[in-house]
PDB file of N, CA and C in Angstrom:
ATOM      1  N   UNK A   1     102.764 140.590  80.997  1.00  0.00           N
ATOM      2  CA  UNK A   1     104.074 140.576  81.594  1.00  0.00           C
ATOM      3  C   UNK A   1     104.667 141.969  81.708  1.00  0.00           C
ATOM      4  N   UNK A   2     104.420 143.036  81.112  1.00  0.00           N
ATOM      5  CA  UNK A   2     105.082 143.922  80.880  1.00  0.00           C
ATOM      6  C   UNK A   2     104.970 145.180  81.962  1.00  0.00           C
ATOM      7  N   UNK A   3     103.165 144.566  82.787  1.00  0.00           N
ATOM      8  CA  UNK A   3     102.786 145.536  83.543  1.00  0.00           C
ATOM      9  C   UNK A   3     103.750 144.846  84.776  1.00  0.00           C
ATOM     10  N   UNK A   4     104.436 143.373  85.025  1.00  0.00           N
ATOM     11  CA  UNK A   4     104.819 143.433  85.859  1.00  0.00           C
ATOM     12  C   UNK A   4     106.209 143.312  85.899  1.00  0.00           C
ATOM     13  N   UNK A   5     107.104 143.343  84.536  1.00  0.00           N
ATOM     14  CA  UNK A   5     108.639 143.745  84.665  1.00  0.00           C
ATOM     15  C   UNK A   5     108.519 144.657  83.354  1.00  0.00           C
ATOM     16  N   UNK A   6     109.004 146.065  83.540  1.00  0.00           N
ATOM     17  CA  UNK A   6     109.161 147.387  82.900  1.00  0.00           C
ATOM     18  C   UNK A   6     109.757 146.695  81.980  1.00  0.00           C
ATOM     19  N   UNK A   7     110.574 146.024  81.635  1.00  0.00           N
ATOM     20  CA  UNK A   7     111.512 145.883  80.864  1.00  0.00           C
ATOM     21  C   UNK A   7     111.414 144.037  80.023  1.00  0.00           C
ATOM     22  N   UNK A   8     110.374 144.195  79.440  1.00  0.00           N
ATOM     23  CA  UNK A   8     110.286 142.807  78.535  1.00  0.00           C
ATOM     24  C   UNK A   8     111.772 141.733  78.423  1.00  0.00           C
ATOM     25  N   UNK A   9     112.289 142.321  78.233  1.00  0.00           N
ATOM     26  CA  UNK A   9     113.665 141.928  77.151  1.00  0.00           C
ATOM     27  C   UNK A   9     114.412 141.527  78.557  1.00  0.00           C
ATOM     28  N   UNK A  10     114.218 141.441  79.932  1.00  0.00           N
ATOM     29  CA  UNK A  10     114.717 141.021  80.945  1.00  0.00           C
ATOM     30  C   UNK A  10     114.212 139.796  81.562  1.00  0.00           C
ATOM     31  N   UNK A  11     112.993 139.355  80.922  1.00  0.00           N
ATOM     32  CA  UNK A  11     112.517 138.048  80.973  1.00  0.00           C
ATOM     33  C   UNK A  11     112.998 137.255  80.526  1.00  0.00           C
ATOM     34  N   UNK A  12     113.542 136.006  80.604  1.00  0.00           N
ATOM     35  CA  UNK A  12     114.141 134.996  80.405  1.00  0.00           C
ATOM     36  C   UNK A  12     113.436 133.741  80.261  1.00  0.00           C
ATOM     37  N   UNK A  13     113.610 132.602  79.503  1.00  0.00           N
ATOM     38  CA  UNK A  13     112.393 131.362  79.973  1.00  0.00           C
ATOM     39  C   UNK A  13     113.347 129.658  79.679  1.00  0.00           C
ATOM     40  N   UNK A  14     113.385 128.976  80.181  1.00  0.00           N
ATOM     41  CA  UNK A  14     113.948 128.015  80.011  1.00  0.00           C
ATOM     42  C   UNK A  14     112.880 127.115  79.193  1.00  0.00           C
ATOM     43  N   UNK A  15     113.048 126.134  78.307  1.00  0.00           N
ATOM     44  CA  UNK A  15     112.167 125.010  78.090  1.00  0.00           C
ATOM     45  C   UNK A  15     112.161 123.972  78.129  1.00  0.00           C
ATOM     46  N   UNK A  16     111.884 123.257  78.940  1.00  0.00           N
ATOM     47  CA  UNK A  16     112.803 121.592  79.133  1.00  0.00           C
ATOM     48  C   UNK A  16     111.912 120.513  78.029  1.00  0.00           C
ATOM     49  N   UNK A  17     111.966 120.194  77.200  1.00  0.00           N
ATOM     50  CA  UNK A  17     111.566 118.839  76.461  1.00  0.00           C
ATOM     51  C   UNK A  17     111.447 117.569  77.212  1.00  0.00           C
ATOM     52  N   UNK A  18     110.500 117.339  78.050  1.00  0.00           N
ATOM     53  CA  UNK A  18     109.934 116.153  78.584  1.00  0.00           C
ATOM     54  C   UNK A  18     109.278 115.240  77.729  1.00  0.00           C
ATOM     55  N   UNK A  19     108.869 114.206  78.225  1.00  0.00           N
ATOM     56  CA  UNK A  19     107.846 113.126  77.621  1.00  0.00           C
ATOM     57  C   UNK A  19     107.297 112.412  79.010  1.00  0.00           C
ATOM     58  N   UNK A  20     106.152 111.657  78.782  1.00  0.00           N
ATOM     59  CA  UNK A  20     105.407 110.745  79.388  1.00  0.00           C
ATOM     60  C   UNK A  20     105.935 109.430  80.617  1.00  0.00           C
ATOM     61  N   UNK A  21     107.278 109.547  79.843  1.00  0.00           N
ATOM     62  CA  UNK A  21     108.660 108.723  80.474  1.00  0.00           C
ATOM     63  C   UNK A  21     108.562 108.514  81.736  1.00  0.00           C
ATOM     64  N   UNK A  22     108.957 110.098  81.514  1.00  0.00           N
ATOM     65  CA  UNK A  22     110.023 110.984  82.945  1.00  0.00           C
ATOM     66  C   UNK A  22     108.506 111.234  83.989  1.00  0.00           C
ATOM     67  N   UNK A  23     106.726 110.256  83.729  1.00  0.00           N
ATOM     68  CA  UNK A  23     106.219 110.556  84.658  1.00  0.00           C
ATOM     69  C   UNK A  23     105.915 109.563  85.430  1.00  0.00           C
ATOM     70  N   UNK A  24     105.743 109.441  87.485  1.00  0.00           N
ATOM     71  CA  UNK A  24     105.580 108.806  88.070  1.00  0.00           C
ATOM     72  C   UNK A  24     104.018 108.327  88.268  1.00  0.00           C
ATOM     73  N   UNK A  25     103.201 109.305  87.406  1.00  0.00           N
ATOM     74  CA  UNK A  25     101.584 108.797  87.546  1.00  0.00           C
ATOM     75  C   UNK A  25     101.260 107.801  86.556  1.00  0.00           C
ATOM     76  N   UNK A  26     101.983 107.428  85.327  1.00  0.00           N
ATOM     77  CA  UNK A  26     101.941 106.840  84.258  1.00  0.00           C
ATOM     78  C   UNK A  26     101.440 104.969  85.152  1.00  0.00           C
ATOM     79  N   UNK A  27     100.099 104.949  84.576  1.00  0.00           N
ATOM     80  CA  UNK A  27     100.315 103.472  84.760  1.00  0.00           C
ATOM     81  C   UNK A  27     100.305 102.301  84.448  1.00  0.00           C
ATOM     82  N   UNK A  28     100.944 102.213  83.053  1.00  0.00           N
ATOM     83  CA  UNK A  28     101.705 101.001  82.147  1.00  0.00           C
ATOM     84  C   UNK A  28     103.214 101.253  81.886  1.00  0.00           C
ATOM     85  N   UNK A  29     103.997 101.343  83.042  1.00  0.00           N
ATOM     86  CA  UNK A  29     105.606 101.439  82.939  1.00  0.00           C
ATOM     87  C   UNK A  29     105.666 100.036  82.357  1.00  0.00           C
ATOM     88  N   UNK A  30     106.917  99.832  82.016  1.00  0.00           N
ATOM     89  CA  UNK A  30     107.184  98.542  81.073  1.00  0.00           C
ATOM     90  C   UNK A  30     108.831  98.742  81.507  1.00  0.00           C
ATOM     91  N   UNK A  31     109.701  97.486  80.869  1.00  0.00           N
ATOM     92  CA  UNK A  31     111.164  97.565  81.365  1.00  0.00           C
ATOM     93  C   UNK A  31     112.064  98.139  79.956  1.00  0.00           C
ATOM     94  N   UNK A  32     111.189  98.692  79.187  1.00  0.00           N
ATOM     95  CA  UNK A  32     111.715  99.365  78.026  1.00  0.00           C
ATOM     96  C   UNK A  32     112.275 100.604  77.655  1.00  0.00           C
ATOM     97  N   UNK A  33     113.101 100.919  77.564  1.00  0.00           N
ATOM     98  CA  UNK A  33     114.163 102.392  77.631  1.00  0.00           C
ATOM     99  C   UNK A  33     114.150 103.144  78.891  1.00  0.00           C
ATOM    100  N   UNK A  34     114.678 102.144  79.834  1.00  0.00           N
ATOM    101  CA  UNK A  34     115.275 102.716  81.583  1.00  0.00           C
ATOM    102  C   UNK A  34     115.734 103.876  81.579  1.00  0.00           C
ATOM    103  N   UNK A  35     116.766 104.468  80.947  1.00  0.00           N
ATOM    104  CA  UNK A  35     117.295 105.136  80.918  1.00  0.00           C
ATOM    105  C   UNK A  35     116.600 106.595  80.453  1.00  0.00           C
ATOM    106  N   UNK A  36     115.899 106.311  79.282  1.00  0.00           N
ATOM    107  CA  UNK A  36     115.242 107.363  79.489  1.00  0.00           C
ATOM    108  C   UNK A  36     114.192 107.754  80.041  1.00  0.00           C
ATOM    109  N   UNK A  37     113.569 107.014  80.794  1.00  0.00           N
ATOM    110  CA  UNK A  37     112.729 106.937  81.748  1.00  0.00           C
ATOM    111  C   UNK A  37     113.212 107.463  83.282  1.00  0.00           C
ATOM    112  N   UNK A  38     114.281 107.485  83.232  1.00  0.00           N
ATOM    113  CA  UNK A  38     115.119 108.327  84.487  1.00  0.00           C
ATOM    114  C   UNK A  38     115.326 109.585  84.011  1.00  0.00           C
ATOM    115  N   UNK A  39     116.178 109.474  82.802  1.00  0.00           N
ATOM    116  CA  UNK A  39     116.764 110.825  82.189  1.00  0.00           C
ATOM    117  C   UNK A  39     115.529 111.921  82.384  1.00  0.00           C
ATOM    118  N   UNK A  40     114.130 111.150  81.605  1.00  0.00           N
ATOM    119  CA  UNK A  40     113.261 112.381  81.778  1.00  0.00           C
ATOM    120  C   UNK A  40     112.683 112.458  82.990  1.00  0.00           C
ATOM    121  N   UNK A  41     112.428 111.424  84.290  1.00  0.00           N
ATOM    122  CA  UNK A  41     112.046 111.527  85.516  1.00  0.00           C
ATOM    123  C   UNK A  41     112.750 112.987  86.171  1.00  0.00           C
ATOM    124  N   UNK A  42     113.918 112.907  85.974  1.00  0.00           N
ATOM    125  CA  UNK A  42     115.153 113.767  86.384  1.00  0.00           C
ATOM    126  C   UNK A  42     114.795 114.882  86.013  1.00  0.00           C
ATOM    127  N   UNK A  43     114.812 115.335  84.855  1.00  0.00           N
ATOM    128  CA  UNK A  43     113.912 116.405  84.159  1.00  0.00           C
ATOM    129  C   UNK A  43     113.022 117.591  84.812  1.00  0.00           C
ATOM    130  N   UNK A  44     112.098 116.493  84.535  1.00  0.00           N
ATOM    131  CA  UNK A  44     110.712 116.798  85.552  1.00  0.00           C
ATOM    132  C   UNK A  44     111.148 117.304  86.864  1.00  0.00           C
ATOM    133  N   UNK A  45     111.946 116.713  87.713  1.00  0.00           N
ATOM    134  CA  UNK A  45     112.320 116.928  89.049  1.00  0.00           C
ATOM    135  C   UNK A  45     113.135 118.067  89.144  1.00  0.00           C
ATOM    136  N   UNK A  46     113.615 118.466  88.030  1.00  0.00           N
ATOM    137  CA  UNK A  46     114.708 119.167  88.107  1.00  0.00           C
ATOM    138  C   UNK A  46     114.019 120.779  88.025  1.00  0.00           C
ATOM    139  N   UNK A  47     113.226 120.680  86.904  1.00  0.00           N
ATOM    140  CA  UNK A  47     112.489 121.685  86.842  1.00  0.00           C
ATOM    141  C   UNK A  47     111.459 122.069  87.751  1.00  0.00           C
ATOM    142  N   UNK A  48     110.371 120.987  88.372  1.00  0.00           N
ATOM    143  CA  UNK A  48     109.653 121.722  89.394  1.00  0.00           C
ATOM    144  C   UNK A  48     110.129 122.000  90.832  1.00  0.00           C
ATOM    145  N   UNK A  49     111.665 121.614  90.995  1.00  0.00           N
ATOM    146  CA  UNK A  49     112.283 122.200  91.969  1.00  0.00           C
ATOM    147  C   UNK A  49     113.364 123.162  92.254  1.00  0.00           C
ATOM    148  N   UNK A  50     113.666 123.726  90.672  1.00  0.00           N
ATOM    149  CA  UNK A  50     114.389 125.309  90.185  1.00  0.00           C
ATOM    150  C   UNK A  50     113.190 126.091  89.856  1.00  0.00           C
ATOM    151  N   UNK A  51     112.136 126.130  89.399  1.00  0.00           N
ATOM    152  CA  UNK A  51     111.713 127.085  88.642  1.00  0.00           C
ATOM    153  C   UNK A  51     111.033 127.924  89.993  1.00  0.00           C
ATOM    154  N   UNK A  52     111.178 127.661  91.109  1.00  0.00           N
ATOM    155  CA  UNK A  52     111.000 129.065  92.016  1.00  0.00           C
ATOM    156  C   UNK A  52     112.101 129.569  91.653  1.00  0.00           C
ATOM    157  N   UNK A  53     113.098 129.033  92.402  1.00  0.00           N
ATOM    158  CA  UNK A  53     114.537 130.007  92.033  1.00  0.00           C
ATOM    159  C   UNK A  53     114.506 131.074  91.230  1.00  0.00           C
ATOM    160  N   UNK A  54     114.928 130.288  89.988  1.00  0.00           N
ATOM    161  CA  UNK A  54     114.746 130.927  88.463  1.00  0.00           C
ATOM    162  C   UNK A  54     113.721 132.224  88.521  1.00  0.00           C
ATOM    163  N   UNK A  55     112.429 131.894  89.109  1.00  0.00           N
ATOM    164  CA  UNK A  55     111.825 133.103  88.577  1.00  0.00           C
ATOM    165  C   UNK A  55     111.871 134.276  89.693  1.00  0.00           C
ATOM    166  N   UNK A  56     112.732 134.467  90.918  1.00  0.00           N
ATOM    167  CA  UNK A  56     113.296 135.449  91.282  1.00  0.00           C
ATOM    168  C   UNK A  56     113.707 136.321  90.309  1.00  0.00           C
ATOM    169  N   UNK A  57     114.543 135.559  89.641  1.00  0.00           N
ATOM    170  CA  UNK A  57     115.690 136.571  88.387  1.00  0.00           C
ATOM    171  C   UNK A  57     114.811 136.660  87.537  1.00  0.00           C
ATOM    172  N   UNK A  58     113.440 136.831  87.157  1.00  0.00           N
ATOM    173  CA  UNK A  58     113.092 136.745  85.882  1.00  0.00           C
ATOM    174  C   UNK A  58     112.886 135.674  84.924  1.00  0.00           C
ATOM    175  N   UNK A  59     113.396 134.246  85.542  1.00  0.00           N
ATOM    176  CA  UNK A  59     113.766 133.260  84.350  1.00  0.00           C
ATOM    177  C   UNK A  59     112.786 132.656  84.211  1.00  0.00           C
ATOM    178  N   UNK A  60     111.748 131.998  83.852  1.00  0.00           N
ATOM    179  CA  UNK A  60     110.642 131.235  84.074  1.00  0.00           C
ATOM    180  C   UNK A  60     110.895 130.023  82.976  1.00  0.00           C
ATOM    181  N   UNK A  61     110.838 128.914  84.547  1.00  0.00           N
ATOM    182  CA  UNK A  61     111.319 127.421  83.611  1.00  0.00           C
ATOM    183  C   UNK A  61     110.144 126.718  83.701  1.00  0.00           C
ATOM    184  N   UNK A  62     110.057 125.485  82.328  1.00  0.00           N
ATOM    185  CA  UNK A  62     109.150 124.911  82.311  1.00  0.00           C
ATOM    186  C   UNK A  62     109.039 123.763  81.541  1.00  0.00           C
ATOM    187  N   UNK A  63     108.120 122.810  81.813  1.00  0.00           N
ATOM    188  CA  UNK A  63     108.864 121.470  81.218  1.00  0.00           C
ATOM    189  C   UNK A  63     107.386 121.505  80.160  1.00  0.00           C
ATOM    190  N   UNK A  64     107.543 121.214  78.593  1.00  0.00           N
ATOM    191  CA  UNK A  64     106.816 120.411  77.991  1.00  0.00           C
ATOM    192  C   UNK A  64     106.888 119.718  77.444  1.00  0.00           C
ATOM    193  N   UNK A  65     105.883 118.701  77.047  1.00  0.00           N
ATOM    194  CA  UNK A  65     105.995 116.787  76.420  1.00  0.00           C
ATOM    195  C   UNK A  65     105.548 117.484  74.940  1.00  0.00           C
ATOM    196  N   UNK A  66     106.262 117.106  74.045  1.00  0.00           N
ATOM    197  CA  UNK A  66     105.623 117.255  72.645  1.00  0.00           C
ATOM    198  C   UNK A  66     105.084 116.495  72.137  1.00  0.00           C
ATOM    199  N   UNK A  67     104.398 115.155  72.857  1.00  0.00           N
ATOM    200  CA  UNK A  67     103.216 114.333  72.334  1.00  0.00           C
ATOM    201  C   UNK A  67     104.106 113.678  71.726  1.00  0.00           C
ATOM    202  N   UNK A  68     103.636 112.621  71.166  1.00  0.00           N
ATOM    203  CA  UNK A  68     103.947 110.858  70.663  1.00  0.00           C
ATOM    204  C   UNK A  68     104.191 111.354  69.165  1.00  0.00           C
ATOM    205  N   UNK A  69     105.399 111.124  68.512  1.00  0.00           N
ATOM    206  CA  UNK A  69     105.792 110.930  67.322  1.00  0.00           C
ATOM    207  C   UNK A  69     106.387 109.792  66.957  1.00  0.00           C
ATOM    208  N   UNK A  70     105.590 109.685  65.754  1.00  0.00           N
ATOM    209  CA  UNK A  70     106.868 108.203  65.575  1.00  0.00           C
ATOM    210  C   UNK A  70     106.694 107.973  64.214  1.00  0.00           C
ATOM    211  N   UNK A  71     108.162 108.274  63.453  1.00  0.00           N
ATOM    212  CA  UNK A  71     108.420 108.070  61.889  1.00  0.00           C
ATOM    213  C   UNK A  71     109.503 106.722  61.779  1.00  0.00           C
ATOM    214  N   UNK A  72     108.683 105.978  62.141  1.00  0.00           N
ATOM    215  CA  UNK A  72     109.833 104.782  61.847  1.00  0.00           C
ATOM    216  C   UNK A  72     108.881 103.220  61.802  1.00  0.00           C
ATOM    217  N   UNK A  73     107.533 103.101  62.301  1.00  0.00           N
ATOM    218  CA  UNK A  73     107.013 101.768  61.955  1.00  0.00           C
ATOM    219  C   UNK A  73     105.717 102.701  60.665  1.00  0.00           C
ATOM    220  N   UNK A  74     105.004 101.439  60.059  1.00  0.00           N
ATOM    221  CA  UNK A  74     104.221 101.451  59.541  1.00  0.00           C
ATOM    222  C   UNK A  74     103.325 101.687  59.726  1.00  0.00           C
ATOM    223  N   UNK A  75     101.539 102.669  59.785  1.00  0.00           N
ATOM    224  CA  UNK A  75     100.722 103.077  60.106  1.00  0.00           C
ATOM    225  C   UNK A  75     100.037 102.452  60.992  1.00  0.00           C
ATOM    226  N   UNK A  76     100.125 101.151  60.624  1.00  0.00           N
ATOM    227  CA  UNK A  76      98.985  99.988  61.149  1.00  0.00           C
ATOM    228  C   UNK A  76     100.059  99.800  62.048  1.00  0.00           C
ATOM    229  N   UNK A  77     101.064  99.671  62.410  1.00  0.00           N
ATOM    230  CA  UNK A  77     101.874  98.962  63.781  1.00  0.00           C
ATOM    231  C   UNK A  77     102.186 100.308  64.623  1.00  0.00           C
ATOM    232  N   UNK A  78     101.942 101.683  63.798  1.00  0.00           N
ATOM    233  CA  UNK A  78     102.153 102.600  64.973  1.00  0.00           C
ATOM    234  C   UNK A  78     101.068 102.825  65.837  1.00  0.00           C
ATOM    235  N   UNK A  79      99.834 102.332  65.011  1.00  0.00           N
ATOM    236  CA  UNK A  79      98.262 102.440  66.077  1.00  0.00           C
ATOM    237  C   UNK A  79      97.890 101.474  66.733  1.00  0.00           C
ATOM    238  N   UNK A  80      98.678 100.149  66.414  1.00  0.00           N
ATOM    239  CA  UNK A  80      98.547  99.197  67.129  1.00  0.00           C
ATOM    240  C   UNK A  80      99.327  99.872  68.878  1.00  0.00           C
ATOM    241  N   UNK A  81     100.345 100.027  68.615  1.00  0.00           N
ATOM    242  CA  UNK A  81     101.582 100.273  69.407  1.00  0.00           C
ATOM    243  C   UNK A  81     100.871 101.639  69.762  1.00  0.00           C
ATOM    244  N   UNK A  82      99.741 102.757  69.432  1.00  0.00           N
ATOM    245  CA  UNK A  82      99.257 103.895  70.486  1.00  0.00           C
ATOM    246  C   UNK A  82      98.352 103.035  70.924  1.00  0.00           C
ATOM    247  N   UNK A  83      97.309 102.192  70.547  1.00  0.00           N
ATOM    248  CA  UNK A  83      96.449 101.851  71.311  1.00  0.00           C
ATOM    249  C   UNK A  83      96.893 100.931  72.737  1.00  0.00           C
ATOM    250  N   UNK A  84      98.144  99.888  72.413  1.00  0.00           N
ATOM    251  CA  UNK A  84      98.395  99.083  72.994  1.00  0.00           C
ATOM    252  C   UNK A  84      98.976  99.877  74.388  1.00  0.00           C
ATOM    253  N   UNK A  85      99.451 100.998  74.263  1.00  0.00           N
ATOM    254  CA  UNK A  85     100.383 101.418  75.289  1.00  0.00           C
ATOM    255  C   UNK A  85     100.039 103.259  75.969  1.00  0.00           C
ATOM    256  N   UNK A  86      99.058 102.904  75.491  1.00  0.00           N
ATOM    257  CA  UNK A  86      97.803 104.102  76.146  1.00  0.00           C
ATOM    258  C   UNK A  86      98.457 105.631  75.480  1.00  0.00           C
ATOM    259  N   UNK A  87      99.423 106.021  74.506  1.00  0.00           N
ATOM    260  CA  UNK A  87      99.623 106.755  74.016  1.00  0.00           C
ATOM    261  C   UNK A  87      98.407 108.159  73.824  1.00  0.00           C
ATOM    262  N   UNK A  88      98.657 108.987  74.374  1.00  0.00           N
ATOM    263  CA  UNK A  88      97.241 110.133  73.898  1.00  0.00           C
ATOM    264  C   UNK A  88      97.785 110.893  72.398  1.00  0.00           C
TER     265      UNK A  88
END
């Protein structure tokens, strides 16, 4: 980066926190958390249609999924629930 803006510290980067949700290739949608299934659709959309903009000025935006967490069922019902719902 540095060979192509003199000045590091003028780079900027946005990071958007997506998930699997917010994607239209996904193909086991279900009618379970709509909302965030838009919220992050929106996301996604939002970012691969600013981040030309953005990186005029230096800003470079970008969306990543931080993979499947889940601290709230029991071992055996959280692998039931990755296998069942194609979780990677």
């Amino acid at each position: 980066m540095t060979d192509r803006h003199p000045n590091p510290d003028s780079v900027k980067f946005i990071i958007n926190v997506s998930a699997m949700e917010g994607s239209f290739s996904r193909s086991n949608k279900t009618d379970r958390h709509p909302h965030t299934n838009a919220a992050k659709a929106a996301l996604n959309m939002m970012t691969r249609t600013s981040a030309q903009d953005y990186q005029q000025s230096n800003i470079y935006m970008v969306s990543v999924d931080t993979g499947w967490i889940n601290d709230e069922n029991p071992i055996e019902k959280a692998m039931k629930s990755m296998i069942t719902r194609d979780f990677q």
